[in-house]
Protein backbone atom coordinates (compact mmCIF):
# COMPACT_ATOMS: atom_id res chain seq x y z
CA UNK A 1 -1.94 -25.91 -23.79
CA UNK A 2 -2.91 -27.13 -20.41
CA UNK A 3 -0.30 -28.45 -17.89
CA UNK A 4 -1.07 -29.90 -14.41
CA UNK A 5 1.54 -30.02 -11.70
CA UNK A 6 1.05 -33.21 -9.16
CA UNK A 7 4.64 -33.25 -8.02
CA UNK A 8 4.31 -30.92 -4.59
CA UNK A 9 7.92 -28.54 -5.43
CA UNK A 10 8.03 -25.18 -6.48
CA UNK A 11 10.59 -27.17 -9.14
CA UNK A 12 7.75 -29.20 -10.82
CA UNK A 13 5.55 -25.65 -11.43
CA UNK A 14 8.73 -24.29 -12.79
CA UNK A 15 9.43 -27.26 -15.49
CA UNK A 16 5.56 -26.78 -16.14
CA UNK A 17 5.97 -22.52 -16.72
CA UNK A 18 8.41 -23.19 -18.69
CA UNK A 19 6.91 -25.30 -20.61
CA UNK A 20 3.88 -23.72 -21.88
CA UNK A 21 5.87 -20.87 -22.56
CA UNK A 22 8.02 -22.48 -25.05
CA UNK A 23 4.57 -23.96 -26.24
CA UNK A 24 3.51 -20.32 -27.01
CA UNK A 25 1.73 -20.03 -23.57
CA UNK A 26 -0.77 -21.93 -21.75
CA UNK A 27 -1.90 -22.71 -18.22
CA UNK A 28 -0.45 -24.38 -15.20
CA UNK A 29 -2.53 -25.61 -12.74
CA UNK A 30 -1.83 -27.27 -9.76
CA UNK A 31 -3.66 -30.39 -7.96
CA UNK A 32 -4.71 -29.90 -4.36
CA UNK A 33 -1.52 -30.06 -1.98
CA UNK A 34 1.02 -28.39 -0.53
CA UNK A 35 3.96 -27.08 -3.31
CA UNK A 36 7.00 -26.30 -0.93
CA UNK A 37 8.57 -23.59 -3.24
CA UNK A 38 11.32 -21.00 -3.68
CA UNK A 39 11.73 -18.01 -6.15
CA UNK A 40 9.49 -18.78 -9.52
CA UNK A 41 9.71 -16.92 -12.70
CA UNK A 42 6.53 -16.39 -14.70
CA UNK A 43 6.44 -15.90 -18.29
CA UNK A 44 4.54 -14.15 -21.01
CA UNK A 45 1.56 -15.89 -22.09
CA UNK A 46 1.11 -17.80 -18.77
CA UNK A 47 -1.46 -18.79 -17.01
CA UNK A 48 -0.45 -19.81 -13.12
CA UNK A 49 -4.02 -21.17 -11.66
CA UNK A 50 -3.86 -22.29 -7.63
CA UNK A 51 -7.19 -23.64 -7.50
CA UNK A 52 -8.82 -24.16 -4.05
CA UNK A 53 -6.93 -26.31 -2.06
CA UNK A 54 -3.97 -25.74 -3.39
CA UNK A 55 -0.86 -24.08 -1.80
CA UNK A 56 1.84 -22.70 -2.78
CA UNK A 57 3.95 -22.38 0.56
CA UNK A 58 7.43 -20.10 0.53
CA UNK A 59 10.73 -21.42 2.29
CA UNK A 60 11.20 -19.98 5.87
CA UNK A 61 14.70 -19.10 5.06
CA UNK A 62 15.91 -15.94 2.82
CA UNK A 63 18.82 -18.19 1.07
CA UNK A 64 15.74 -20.12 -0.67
CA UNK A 65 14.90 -17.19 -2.77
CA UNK A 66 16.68 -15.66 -5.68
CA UNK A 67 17.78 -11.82 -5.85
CA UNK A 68 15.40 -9.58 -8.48
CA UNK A 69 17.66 -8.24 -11.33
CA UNK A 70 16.66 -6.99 -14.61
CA UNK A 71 19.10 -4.68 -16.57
CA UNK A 72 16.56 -2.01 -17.14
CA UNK A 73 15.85 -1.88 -13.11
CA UNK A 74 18.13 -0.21 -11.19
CA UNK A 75 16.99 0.95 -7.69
CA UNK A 76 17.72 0.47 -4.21
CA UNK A 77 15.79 -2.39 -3.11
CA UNK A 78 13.77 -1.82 -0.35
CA UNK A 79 15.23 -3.49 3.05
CA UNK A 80 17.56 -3.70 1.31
CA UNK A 81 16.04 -7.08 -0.07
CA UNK A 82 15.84 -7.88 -3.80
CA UNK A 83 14.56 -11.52 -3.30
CA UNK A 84 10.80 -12.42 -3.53
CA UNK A 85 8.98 -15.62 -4.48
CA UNK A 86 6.70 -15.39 -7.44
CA UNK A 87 8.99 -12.75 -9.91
CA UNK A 88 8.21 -11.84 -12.95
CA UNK A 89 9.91 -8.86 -15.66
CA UNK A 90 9.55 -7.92 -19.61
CA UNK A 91 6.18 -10.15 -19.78
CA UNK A 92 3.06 -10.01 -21.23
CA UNK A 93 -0.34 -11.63 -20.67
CA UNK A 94 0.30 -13.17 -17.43
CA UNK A 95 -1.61 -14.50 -15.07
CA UNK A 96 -2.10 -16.00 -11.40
CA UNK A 97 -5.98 -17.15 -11.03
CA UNK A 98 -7.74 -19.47 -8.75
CA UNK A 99 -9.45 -19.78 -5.22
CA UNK A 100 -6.33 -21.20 -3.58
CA UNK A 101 -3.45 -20.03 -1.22
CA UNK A 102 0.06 -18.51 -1.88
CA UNK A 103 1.71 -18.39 1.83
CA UNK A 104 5.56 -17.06 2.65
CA UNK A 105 5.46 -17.75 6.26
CA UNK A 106 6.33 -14.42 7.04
CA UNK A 107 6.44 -14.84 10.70
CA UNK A 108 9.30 -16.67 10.51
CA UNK A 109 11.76 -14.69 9.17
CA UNK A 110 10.92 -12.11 11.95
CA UNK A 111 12.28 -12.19 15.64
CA UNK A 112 8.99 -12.90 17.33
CA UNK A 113 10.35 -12.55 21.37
CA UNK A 114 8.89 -9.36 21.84
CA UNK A 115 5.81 -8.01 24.47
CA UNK A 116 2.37 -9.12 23.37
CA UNK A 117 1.03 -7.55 20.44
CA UNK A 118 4.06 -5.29 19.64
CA UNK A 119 5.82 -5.23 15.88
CA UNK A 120 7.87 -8.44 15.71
CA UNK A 121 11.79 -7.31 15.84
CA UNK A 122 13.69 -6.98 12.14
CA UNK A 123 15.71 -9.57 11.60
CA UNK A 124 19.59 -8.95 9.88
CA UNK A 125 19.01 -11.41 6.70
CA UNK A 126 16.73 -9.81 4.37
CA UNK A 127 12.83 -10.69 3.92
CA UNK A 128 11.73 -11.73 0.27
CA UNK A 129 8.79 -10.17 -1.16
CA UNK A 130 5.68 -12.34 -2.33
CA UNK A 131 5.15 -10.78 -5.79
CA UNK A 132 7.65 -8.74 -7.42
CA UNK A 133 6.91 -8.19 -11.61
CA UNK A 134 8.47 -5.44 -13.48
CA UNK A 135 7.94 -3.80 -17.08
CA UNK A 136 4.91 -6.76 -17.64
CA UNK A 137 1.81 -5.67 -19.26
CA UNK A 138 -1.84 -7.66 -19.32
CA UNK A 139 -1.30 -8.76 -15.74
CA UNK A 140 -4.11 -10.14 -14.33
CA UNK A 141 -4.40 -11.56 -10.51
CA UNK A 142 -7.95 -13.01 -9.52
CA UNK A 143 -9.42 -14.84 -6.54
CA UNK A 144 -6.17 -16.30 -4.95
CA UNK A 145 -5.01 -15.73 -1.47
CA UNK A 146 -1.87 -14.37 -0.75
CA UNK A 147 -0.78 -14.81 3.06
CA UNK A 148 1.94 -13.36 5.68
CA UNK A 149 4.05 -11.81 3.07
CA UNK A 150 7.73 -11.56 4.69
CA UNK A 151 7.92 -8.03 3.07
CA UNK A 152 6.03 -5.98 0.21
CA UNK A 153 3.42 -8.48 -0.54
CA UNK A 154 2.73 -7.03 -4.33
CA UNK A 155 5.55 -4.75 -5.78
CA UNK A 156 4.58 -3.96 -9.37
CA UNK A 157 6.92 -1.92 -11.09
CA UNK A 158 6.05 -0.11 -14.56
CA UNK A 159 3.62 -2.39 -15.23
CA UNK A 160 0.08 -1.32 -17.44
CA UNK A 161 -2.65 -2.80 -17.50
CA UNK A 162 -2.99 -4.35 -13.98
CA UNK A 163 -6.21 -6.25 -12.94
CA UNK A 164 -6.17 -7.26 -9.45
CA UNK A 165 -9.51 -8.51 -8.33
CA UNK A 166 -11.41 -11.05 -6.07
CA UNK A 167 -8.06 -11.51 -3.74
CA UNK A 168 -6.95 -11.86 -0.54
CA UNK A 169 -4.28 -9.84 0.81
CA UNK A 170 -3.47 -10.89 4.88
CA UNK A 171 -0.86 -10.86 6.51
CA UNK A 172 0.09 -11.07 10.60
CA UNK A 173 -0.61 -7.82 12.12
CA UNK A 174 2.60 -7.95 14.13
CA UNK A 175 4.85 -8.06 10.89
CA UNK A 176 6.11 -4.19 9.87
CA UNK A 177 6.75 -3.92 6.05
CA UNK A 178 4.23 -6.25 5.04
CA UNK A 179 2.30 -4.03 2.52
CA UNK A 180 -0.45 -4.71 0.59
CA UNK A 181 0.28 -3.48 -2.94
CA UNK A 182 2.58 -0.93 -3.84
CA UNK A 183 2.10 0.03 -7.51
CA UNK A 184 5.26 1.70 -8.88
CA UNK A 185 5.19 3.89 -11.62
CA UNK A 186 1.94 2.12 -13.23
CA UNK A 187 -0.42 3.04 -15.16
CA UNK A 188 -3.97 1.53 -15.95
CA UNK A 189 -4.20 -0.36 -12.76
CA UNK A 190 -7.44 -1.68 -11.05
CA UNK A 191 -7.90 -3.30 -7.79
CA UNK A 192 -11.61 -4.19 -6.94
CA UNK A 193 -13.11 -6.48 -4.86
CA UNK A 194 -10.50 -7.56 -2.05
CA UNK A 195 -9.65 -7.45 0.97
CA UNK A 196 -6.61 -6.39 3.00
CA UNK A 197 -5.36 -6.60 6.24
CA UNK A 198 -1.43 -6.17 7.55
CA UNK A 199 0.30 -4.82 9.79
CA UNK A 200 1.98 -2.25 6.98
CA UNK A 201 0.11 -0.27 4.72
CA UNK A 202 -2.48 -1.52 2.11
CA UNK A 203 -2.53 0.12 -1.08
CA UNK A 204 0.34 2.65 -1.54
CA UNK A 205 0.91 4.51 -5.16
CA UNK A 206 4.31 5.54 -5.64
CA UNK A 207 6.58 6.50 -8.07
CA UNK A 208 10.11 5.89 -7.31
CA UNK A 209 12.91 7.79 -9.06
CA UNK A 210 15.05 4.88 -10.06
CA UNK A 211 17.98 7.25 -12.24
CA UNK A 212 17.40 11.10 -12.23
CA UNK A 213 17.09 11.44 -15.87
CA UNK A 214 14.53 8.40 -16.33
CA UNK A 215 10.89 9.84 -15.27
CA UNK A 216 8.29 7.59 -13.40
CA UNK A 217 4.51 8.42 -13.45
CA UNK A 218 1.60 6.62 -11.64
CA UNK A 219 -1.55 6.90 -12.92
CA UNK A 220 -4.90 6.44 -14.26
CA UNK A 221 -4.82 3.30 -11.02
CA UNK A 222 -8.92 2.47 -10.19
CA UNK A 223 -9.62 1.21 -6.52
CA UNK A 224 -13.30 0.37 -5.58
CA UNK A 225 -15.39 -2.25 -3.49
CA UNK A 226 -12.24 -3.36 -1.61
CA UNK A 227 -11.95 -3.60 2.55
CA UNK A 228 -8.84 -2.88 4.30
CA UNK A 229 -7.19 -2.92 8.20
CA UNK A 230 -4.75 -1.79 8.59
CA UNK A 231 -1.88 -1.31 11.99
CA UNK A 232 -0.18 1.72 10.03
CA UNK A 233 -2.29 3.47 6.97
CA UNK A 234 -5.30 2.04 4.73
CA UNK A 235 -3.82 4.44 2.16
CA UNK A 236 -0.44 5.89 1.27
CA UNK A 237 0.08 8.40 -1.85
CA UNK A 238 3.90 8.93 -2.22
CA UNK A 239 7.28 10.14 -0.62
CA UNK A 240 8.87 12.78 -0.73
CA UNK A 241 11.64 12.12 -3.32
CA UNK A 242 9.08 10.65 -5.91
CA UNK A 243 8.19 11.73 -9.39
CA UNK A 244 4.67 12.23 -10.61
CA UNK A 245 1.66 10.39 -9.25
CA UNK A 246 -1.96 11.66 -10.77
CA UNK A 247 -5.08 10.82 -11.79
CA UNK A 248 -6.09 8.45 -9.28
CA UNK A 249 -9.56 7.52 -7.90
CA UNK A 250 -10.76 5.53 -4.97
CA UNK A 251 -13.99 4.87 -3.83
CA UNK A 252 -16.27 2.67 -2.20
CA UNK A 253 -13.88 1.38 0.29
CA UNK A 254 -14.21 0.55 4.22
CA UNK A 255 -11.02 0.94 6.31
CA UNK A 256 -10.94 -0.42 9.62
CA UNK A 257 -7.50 -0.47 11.95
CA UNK A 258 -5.20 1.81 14.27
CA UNK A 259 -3.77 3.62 11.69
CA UNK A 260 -4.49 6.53 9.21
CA UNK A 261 -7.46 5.89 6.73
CA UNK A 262 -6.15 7.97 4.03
CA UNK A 263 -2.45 9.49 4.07
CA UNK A 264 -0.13 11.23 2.01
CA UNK A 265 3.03 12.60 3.96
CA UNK A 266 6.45 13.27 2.83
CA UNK A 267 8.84 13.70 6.04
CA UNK A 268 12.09 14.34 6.47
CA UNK A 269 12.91 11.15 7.41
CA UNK A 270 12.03 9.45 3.93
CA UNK A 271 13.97 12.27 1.49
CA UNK A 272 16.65 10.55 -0.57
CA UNK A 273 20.02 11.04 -0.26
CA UNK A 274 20.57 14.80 -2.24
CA UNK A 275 17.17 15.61 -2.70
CA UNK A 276 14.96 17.95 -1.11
CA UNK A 277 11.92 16.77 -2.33
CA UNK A 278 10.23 16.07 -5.84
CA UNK A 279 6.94 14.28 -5.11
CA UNK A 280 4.16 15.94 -8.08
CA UNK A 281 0.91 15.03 -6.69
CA UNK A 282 -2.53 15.67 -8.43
CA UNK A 283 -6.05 14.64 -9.26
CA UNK A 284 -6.69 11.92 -6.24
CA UNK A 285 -10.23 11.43 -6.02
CA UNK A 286 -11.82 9.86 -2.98
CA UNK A 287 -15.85 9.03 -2.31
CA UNK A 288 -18.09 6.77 -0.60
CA UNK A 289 -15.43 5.72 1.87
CA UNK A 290 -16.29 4.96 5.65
CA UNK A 291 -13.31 4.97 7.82
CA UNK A 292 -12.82 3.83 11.77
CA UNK A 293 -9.44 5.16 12.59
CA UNK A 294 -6.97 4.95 15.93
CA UNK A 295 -5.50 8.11 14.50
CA UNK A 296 -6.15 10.19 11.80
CA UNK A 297 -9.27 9.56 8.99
CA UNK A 298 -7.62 11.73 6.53
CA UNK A 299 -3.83 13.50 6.58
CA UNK A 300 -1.80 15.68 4.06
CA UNK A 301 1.74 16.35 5.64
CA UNK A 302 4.92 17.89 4.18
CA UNK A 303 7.70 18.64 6.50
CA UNK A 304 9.88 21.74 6.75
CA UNK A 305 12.57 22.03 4.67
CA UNK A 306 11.59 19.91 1.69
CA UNK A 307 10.31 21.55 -1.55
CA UNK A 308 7.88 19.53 -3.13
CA UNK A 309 6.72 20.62 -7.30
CA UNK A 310 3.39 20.20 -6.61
CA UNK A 311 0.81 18.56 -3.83
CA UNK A 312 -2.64 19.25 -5.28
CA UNK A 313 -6.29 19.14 -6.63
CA UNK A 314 -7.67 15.92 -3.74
CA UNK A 315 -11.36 15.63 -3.31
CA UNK A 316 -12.87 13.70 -1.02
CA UNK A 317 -16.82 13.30 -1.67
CA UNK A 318 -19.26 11.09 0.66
CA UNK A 319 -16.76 10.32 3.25
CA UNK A 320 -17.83 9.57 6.67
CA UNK A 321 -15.64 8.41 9.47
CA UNK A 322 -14.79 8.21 13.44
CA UNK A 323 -11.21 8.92 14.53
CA UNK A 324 -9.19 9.52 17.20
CA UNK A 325 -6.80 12.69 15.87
CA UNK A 326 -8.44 15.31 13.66
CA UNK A 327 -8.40 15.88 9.85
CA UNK A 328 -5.03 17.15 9.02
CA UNK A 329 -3.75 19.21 5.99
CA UNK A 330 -0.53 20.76 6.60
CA UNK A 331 1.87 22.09 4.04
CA UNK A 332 4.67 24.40 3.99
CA UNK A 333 5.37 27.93 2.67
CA UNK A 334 7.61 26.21 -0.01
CA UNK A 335 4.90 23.69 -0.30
CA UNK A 336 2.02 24.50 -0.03
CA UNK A 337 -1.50 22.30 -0.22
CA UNK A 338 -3.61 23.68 -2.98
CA UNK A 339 -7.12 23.63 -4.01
CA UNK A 340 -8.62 20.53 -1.32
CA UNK A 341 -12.47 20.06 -1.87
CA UNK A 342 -14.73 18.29 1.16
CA UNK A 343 -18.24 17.26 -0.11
CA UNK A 344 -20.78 16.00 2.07
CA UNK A 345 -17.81 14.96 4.48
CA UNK A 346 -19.17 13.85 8.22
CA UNK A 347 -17.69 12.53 11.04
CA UNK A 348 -16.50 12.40 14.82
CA UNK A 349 -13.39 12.89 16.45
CA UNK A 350 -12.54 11.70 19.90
CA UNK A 351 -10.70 14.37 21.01
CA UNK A 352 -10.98 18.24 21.04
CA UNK A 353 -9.68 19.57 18.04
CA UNK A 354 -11.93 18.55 15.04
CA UNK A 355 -9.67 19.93 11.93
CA UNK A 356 -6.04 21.55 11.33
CA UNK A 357 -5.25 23.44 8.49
CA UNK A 358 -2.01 25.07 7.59
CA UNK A 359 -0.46 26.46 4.15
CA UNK A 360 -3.38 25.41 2.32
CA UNK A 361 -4.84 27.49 -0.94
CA UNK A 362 -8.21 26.92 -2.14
CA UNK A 363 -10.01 24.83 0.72
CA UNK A 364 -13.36 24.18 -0.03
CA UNK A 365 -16.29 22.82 1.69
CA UNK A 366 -19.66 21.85 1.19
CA UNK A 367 -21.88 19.53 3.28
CA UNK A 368 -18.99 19.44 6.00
CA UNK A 369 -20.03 17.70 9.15
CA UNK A 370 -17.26 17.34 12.02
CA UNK A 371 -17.93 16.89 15.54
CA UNK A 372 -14.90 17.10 18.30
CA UNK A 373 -16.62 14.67 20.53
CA UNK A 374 -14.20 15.03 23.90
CA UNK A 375 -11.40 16.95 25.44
CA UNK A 376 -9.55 16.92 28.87
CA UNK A 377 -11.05 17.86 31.82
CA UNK A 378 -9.25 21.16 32.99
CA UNK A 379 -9.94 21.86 36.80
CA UNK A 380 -11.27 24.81 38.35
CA UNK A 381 -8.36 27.08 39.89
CA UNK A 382 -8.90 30.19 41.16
CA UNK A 383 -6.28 32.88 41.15
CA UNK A 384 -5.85 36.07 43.17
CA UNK A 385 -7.40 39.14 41.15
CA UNK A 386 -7.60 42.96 41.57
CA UNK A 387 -10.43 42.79 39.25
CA UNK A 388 -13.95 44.00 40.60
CA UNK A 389 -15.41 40.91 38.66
CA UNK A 390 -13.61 38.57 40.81
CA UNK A 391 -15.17 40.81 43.98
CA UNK A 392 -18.50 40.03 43.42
């Protein structure tokens, strides 16, 4: 069945998910306008389509939006936030299609009276995410727009089978914790053909331990042909106290912003409370990337002290960049980095040390180009010598 939504409320598109869903599924589609909206809850067998010139905007104020809870998910919600606007769990077939606009006026849930283009201050209440689904599998997001994110823009949770293609993921640049897409714990996941900008990161992979006993794997997730800018990192691969994230491949991706291009760091100050460290990392695969960096166009990082199973077997193939810090790999004695591959790798940093490398096994390179392009200037200063050299 086919339902169309005139009424502009975010209750109107509800009545109309709900009904196709009793109907056995069916799509929603909304007439050009304006839908002023709160938390909605898609169902299995739904089609949500925001054709262009259509909007879906989000409420400005948190106690608009409904807390996440499923029993199956139990985890501490990041910022300490559970609410988001579109929210979805234990579904099937869903999707959100179309060339139009889903907006949650992130800005103003932030305190914005700070100096020109600094991070806009956290505010006390907490910040709803945009899209929040959990356990769903057949998921398919195409072509829509989804715009200044108060938090996580996408958090998918143990979903398979992900399709995320054609969208547009933007947010205000002076917004912190406005991610892109952080896939938890899923597995079959592609994202092609999109673009990203925020002021967070833009595609993360994690794998958070929600109970100790209950494992959480990422995998088998396929980025390619996508653009991304971002303030803080294009990519993120884990923290420190997650479980297994593997078999993972990006590639022909631009990344354009102050932060770091590709990064995977677990620090001290994002270990869980009585951990010291479980991230399993393996199998990332990264080619034909081109990366303009403020900082650094690649780093691996593991902090002293934390004891990580594994952080292995990345490949980066075709990459050329320009950066301002060097290429960075830098495990631990506990931890080490093991078995790195560069492949036709070229590039130019803007300061004088080109590449660090510490506590890695296995580092391999072939076709490595890297320039350090500057350094300071140290002055000439002479110093008093008995030397026979300095008598000449």
């Amino acid at each position: 069945m086919e339902c169309c939504v005139s009424e502009k409320t975010g209750r109107a598109i509800q009545a109309a998910i709900d009904e196709a869903a009793r109907a056995g599924g069916g799509r929603v589609r909304l007439e050009p306008g304006v839908f002023l909206s709160g938390t909605l809850y898609l169902k299995s067998n739904v089609e949500l389509n925001i054709p262009a010139g259509s909007r879906i905007q989000g409420y400005d104020t948190p106690e608009a939006y409904d807390d996440f809870t499923d029993p199956g998910f139990d985890a501490v919600a990041p910022e300490n936030s559970r609410k988001c606007l579109i929210a979805c769990a234990n579904a099937e077939n869903v999707s959100i299609t179309g060339a139009g606009e889903i907006n949650g006026a992130g800005p103003a849930f932030y305190d914005r009276n700070v100096p020109e283009g600094a991070f806009f201050a956290k505010p006390p209440h907490p910040r709803p995410r945009m899209v929040q689904f959990y356990n769903c599998r057949n998921v398919l997001f195409s072509g829509v727009s989804f715009i200044d994110s108060p938090g996580w823009t996408f958090w998918l949770i143990a979903c398979e089978d992900v399709n995320i293609t054609r969208v547009r993921v933007a947010g205000c640049q002076q917004m912190i914790n406005n991610d892109g897409i952080d896939l938890d714990g899923c597995r079959r996941v592609t994202v092609s053909d999109s673009f990203f900008r925020t002021g967070d990161d833009c595609i993360i992979l994690r794998a958070i331990r929600k109970r100790p006993d209950v494992p959480v794997v990422c995998e088998e997730v396929l980025v390619t042909q996508c653009a991304l800018d971002s303030r803080c990192q294009g990519i993120r691969i884990g923290c420190p106290s997650d479980d297994t994230i593997r078999h993972c491949a990006f590639s022909h991706l631009t990344f354009r912003g102050t932060g770091i291009g590709i990064h995977c760091e677990s620090p001290l100050r994002y270990l869980g409370k009585n951990c010291q460290g479980y991230l399993k990392v393996s199998d990332i695969r990264f080619s034909d990337i081109d990366i303009a960096s403020g900082s650094h166009p690649i780093r691996i990082f593991c902090e002293g002290g934390i004891r990580l199973r594994e952080i292995s077997r990345f490949s980066f193939s075709n990459i050329v960049f320009k950066a301002k810090k060097p290429l960075w790999l830098e495990g631990t004695a506990d931890s080490p980095i093991e078995d790195v591959r560069f492949d036709n790798v070229s590039g130019v940093i803007e300061a004088d040390v080109p590449f660090v490398a510490r506590h890695v096994r296995n580092l391999k390179f072939d076709r490595f180009d890297v320039t350090a392009a500057t350094g300071p200037a140290v002055p000439l200063k002479r110093a008093e010598s008995s030397s026979w050299e300095a008598k000449r």
